[in-house]
Protein backbone atom coordinates (compact mmCIF):
# COMPACT_ATOMS: atom_id res chain seq x y z
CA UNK A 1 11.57 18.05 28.76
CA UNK A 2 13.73 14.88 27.58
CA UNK A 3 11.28 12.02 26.44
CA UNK A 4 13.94 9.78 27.37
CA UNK A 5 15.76 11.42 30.31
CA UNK A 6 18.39 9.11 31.59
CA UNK A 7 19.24 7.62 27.78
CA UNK A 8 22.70 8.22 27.10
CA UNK A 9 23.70 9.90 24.29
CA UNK A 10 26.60 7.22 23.53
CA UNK A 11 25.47 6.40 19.98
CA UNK A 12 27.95 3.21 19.71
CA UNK A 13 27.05 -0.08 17.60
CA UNK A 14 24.83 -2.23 18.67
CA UNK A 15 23.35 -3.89 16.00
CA UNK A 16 24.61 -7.79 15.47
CA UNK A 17 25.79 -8.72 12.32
CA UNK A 18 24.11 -11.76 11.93
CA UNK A 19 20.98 -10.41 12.76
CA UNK A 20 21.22 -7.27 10.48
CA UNK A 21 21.74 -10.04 7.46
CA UNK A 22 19.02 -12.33 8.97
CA UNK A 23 16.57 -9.39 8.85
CA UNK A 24 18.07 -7.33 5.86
CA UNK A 25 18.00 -9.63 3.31
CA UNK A 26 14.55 -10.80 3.28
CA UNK A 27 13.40 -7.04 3.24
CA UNK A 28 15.50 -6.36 0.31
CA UNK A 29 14.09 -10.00 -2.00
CA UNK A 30 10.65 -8.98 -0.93
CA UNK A 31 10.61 -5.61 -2.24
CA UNK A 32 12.70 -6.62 -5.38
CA UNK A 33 10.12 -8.85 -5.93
CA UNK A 34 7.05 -6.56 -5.34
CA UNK A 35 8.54 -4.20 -7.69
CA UNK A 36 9.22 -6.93 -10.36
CA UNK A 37 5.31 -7.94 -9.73
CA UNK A 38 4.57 -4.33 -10.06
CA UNK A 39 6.45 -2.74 -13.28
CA UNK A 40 4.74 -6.27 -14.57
CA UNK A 41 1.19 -4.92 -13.65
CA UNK A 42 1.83 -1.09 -14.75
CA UNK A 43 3.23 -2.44 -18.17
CA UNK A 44 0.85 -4.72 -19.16
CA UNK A 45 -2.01 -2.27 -18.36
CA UNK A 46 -0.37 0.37 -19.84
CA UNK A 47 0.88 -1.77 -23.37
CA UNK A 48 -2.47 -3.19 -23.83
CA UNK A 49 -4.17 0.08 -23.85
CA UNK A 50 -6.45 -0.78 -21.02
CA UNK A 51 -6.32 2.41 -19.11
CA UNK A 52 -10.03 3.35 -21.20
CA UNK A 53 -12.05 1.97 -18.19
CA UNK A 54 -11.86 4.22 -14.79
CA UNK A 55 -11.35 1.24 -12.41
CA UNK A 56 -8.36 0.21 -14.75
CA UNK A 57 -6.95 3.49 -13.64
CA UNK A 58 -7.21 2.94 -10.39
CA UNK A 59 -6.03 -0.38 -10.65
CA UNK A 60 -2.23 0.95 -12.37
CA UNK A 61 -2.50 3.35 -9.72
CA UNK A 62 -2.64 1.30 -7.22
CA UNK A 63 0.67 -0.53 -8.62
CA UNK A 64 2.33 2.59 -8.59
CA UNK A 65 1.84 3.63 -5.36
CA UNK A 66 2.68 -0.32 -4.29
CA UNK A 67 5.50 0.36 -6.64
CA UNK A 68 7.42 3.45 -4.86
CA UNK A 69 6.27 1.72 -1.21
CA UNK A 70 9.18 -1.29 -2.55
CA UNK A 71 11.60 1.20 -3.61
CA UNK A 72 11.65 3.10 -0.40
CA UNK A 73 11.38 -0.15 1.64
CA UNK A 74 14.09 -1.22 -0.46
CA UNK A 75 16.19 2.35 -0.04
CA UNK A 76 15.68 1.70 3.42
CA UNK A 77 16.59 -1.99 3.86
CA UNK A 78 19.85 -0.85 2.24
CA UNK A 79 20.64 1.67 4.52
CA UNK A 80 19.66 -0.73 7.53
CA UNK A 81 22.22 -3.12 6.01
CA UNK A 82 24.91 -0.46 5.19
CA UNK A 83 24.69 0.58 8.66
CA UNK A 84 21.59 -0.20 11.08
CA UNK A 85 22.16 1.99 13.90
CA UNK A 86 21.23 5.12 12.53
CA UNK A 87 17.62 3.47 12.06
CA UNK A 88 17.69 3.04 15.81
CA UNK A 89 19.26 6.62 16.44
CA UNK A 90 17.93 8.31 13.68
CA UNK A 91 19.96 10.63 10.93
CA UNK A 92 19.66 13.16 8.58
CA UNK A 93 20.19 10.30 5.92
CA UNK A 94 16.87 8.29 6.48
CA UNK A 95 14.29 11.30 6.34
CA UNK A 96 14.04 11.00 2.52
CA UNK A 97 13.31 7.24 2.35
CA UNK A 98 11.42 7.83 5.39
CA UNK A 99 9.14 10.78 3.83
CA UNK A 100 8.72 8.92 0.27
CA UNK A 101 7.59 5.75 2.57
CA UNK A 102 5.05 7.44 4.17
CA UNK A 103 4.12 9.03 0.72
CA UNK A 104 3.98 6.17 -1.00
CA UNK A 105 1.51 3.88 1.83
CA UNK A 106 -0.24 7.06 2.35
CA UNK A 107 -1.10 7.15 -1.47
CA UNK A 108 -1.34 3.22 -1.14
CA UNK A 109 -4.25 4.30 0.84
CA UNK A 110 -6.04 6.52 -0.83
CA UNK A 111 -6.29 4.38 -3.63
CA UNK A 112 -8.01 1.21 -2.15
CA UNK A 113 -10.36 3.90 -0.51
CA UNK A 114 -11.03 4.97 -4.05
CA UNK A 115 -11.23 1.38 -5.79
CA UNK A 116 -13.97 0.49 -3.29
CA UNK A 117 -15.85 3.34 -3.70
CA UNK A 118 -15.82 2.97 -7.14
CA UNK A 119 -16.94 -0.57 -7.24
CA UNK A 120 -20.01 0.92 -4.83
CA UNK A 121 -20.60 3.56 -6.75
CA UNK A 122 -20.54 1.19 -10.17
CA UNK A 123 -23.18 -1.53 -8.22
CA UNK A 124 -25.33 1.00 -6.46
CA UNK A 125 -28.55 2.63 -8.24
CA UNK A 126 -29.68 6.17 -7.29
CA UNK A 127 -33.72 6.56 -7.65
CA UNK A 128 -33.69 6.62 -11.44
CA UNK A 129 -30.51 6.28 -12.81
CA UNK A 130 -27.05 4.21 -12.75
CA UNK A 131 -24.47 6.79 -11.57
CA UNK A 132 -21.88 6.05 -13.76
CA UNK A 133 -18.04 6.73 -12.65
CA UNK A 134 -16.05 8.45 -15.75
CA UNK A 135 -12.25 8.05 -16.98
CA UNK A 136 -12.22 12.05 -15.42
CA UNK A 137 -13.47 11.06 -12.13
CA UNK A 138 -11.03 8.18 -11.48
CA UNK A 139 -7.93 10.68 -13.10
CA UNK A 140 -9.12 13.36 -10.45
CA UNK A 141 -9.26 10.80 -7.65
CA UNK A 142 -5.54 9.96 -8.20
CA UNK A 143 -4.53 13.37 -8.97
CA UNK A 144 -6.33 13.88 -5.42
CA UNK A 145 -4.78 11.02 -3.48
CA UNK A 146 -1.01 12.02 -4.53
CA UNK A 147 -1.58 15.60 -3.88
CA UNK A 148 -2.84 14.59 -0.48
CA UNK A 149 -0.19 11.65 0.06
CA UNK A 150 2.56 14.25 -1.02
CA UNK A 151 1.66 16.64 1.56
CA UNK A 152 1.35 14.59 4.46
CA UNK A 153 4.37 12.51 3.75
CA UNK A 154 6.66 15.74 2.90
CA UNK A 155 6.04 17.21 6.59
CA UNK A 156 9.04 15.32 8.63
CA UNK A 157 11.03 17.35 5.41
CA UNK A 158 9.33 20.50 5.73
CA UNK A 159 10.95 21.35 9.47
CA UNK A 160 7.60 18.64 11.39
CA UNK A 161 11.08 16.28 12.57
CA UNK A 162 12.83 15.60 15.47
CA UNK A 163 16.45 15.66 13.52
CA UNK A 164 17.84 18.01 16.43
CA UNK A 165 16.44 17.27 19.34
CA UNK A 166 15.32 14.41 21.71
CA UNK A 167 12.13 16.11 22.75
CA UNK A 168 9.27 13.61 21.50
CA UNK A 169 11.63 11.79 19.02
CA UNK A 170 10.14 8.06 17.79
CA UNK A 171 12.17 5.19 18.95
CA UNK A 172 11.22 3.27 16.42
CA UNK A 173 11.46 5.62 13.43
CA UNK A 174 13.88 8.18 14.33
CA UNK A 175 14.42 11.13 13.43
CA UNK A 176 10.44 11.44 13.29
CA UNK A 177 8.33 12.68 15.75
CA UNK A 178 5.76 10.55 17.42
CA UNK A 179 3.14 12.94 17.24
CA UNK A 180 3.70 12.89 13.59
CA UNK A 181 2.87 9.37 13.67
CA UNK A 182 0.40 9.68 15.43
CA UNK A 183 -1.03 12.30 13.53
CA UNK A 184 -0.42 10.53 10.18
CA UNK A 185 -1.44 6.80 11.68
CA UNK A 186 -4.46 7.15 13.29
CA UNK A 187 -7.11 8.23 10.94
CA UNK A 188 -5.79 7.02 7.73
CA UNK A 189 -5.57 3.28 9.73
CA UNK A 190 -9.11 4.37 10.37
CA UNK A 191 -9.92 4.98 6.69
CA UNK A 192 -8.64 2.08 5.58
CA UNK A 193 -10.34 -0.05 7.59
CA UNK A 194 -13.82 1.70 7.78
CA UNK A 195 -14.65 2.92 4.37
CA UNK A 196 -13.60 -0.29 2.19
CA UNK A 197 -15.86 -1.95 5.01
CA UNK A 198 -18.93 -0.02 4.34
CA UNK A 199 -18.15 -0.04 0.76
CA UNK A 200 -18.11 -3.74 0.16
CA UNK A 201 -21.03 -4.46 2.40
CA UNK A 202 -23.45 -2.15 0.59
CA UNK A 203 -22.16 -4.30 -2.52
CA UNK A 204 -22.75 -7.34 -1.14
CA UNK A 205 -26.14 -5.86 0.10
CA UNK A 206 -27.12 -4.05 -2.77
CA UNK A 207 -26.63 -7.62 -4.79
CA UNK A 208 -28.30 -9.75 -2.58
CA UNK A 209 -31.19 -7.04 -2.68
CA UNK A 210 -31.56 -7.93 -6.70
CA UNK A 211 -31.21 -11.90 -6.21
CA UNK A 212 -34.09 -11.68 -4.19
CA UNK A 213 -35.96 -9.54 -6.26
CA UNK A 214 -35.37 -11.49 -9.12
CA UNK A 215 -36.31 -14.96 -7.46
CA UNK A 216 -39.21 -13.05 -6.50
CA UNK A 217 -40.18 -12.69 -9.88
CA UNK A 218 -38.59 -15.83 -10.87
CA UNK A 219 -35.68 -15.28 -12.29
CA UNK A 220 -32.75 -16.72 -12.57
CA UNK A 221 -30.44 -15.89 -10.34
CA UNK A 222 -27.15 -17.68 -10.61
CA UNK A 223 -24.82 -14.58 -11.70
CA UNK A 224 -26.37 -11.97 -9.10
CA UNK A 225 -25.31 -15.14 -6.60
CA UNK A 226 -21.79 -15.74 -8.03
CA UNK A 227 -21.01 -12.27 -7.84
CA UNK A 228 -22.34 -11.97 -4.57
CA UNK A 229 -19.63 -15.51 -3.60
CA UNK A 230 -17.30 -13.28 -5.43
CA UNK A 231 -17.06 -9.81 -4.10
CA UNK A 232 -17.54 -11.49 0.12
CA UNK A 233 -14.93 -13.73 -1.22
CA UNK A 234 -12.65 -10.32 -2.48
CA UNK A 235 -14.00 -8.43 0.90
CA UNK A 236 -12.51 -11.23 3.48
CA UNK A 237 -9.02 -11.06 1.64
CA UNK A 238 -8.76 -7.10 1.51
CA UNK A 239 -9.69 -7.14 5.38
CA UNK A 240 -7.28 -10.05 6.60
CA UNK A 241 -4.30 -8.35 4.16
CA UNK A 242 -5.17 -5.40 5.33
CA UNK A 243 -5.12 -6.24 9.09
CA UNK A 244 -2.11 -8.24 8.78
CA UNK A 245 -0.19 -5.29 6.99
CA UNK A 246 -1.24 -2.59 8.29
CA UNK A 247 -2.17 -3.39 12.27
CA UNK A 248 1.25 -4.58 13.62
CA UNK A 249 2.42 -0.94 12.47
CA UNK A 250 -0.18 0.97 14.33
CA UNK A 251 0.10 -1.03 17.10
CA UNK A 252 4.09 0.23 17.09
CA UNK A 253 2.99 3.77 17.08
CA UNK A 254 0.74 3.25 19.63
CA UNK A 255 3.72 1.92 21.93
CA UNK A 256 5.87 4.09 20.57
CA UNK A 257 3.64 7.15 21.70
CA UNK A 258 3.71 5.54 25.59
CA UNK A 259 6.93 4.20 25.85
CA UNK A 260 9.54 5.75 27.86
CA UNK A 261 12.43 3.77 27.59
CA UNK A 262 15.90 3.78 25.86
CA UNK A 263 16.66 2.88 22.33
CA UNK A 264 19.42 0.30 23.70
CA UNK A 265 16.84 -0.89 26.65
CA UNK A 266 14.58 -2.10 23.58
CA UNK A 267 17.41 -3.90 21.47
CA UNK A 268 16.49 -6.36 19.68
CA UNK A 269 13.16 -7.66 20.46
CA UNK A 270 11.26 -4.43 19.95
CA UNK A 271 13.89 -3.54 16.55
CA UNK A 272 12.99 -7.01 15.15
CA UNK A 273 8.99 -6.24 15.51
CA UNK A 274 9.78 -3.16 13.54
CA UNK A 275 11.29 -4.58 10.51
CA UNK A 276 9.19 -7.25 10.64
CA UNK A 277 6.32 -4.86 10.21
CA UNK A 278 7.99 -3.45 7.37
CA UNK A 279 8.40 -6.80 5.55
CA UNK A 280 4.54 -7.08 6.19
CA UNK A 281 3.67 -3.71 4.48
CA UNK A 282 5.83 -4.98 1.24
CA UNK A 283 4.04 -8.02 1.49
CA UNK A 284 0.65 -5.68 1.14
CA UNK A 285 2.40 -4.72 -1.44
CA UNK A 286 2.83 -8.02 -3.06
CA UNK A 287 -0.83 -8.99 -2.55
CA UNK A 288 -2.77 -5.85 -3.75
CA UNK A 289 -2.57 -6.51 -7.60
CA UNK A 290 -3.42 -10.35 -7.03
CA UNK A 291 -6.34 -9.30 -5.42
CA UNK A 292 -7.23 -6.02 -7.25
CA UNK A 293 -5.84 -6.45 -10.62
CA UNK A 294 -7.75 -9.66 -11.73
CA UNK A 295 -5.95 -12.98 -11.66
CA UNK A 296 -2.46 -14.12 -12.77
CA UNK A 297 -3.96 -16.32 -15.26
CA UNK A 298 -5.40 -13.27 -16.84
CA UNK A 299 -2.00 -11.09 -16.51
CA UNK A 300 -0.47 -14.11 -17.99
CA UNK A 301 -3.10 -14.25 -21.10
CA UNK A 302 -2.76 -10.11 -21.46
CA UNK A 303 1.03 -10.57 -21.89
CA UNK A 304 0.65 -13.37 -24.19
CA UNK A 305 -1.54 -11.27 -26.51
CA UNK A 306 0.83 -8.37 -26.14
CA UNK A 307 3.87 -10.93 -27.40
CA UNK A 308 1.38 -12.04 -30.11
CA UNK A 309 0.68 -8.78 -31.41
CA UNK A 310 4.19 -7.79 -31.25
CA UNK A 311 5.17 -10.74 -33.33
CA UNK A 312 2.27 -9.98 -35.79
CA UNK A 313 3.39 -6.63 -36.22
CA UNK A 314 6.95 -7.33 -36.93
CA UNK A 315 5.85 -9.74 -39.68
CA UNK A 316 3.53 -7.20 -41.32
CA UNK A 317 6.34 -4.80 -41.29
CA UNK A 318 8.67 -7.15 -42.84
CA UNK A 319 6.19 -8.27 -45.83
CA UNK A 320 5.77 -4.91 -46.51
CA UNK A 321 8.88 -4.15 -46.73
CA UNK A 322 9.41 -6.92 -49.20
C-alpha cells in the first residue's frame, strides 16, 4: 500500500527561486569553508609528521571524514540549486551524494566514538598497569569505522531504495526509504550521544579520583584540577555541538517515519527545516577540529614552523649548491 495515497504524481516545480538562492548559497560557503578548514587540518598534521601519536590519527581522521561530509553537502547543495525539486521528489541523480553523505557522518561517527574512548582508555588505570593505546590500535579503529561507515552508507545503492516505488519512500530524503533511516538513525544517534558521555565522565571521574588522593597526601594538585576544568570544559562543547548538529536531523526522521502527507502539502516550511539541518551538520563539521584538534593558535604556530623549515631547507640547498 501507497504511503502517500491521494499524492499526485504531478512532479511540476515548486520550488521558489528566491528561496532556493536564500537557502543554497549559505550551504554551499559553509561547506567550502569546512573543507578549506579541513585540507588545513589534514595537511598540517600530515606535513609536520605528527601522525606518530595514536590520538593524532584519530584526530586527521576525524578531518577526513568532516572532509567528504562538505563535499557531499556541497555535491548536494549544487544539485538543490541546479534544480531543487528532485530533492523533494527524489531521482536517480541524488543517491550517490546521498550514500557518500551518509558514509561520510556515519564515519564522522565512529570516529568521535573512538577519540573518546581513547582519551578514557589513555586516563584510566587497570589494577597494575597503564593500558596504553598503540599507533596499530588507532590505524585498526579507522580501518574499522570506514569499513563499517562504507557498508551502511552503500545500502540505498545496493537495491535498500525506494527509486521505483512510492511504498515507504522518505519525504524528506527521497529516493530513500524511511526505514533505512530509521535503521541507520537511531542507534548511531544513540552512540553518539551515550558512549562519548560515559567516556568523558569516567575522565572527569577518574581525575578528580587522583586530586583527591593527592590532597590527601598533600600534594599539589593544581594540574590534576586544570585538567579536570579542561576536559568538563571539552565535554559541555562536544554535547551542545553535538545536540545542535545532530538532533534536529533525528527529529526529521522521526516525523518523517509518521507523517502521512504530500511532498507539496509540506512545501516550504518542512523543506526549509531540512536544509537547515543540513547546514547544521556542516557546521559540526566546522567545529570538530576546533574542538578536537587543539587550538587555532597552535594550528597557526604548526604552520609557521612548517613555512620555517621550508625556508630553512631551501637555503641549505642553495649554499650547497654554491
Amino acid at each position: 500500500m501507497n504511503k502517500y495515497p491521494n499524492c499526485s504524481a504531478n512532479h511540476t516545480k515548486i520550488w521558489n527561486h528566491y528561496l532556493v538562492l536564500a537557502l543554497g548559497i549559505p550551504q554551499v560557503t559553509i561547506n567550502i569553508a569546512s573543507v578549506i578548514f579541513n585540507c588545513t587540518v589534514i595537511f598540517t598534521r600530515v606535513a609536520t609528521k605528527d601522525l606518530h601519536k595514536p590520538i593524532s590519527i584519530l584526530f586527521c581522521n576525524l578531518a577526513l571524514s568532516d572532509l567528504f561530509t562538505s563535499f557531499s553537502g556541497f555535491w548536494i547543495s549544487t544539485l538543490f540549486i541546479k534544480n531543487p525539486d528532485i530533492t523533494i521528489f527524489g531521482s536517480k541523480d541524488m543517491l550517490a551524494p546521498y550514500a557518500l553523505y551518509t558514509m561520510s557522518i556515519l564515519s564522522t561517527i565512529y570516529n568521535l566514538v573512538s577519540i573518546g574512548i581513547e582519551r578514557y582508555l589513555a586516563v584510566a588505570e587497570s589494577m597494575r598497569t597503564r593500558f596504553r593505546v598503540a599507533r596499530n590500535h588507532s590505524i585498526a579503529a579507522v580501518f574499522i569505522s570506514w569499513c563499517t561507515a562504507f557498508f551502511f552508507g552503500c545500502l540505498p545503492l545496493m537495491g535498500w531504495n525506494c527509486l521505483h516505488t512510492e511504498k515507504n519512500v522518505s519525504v524528506f530524503y527521497s529516493p530513500f526509504c524511511v526505514n533505512y533511516l530509521l535503521f541507520i538513525g537511531i542507534p548511531n544517534v544513540v552512540l553518539a550521544f551515550i558512549i562519548p558521555l560515559f567516556t568523558y565522565l569516567r575522565i572527569i571521574i577518574i581525575l578528580r579520583k587522583r586530586k583527591l588522593r593527592m590532597k590527601a597526601c598533600g600534594q599539589a594538585t593544581g594540574t590534576y584540577k586544570s585538567a579536570e576544568i579542561q576536559v568538563a570544559r571539552t565535554s559541555i562543547f562536544i554535547w551542545l555541538l553535538a545536540l545542535i548538529s545532530y538532533a534536529p536531523f533525528f527529529a526529521g526522521v522521526i516525523f518523517d517515519a509518521t507523517n502521512y502527507r504530500c511532498q507539496v502539502d509540506l512545501y516550504p516550511g518542512a523543506y526549509i527545516f531540512r536544509n537547515c539541518t543540513a547546514m547544521l551538520i556542516t557546521m559540526n563539521c566546522l567545529g570538530n577540529p576546533i574542538i578536537y584538534t587543539l587550538k587555532i593558535k597552535i594550528l597557526g604556530a604548526k604552520l609557521k614552523a612548517l613555512k620555517c623549515f621550508a625556508t630553512n631547507h631551501v637555503q641549505a640547498c642553495t649554499i650547497e649548491n654554491i
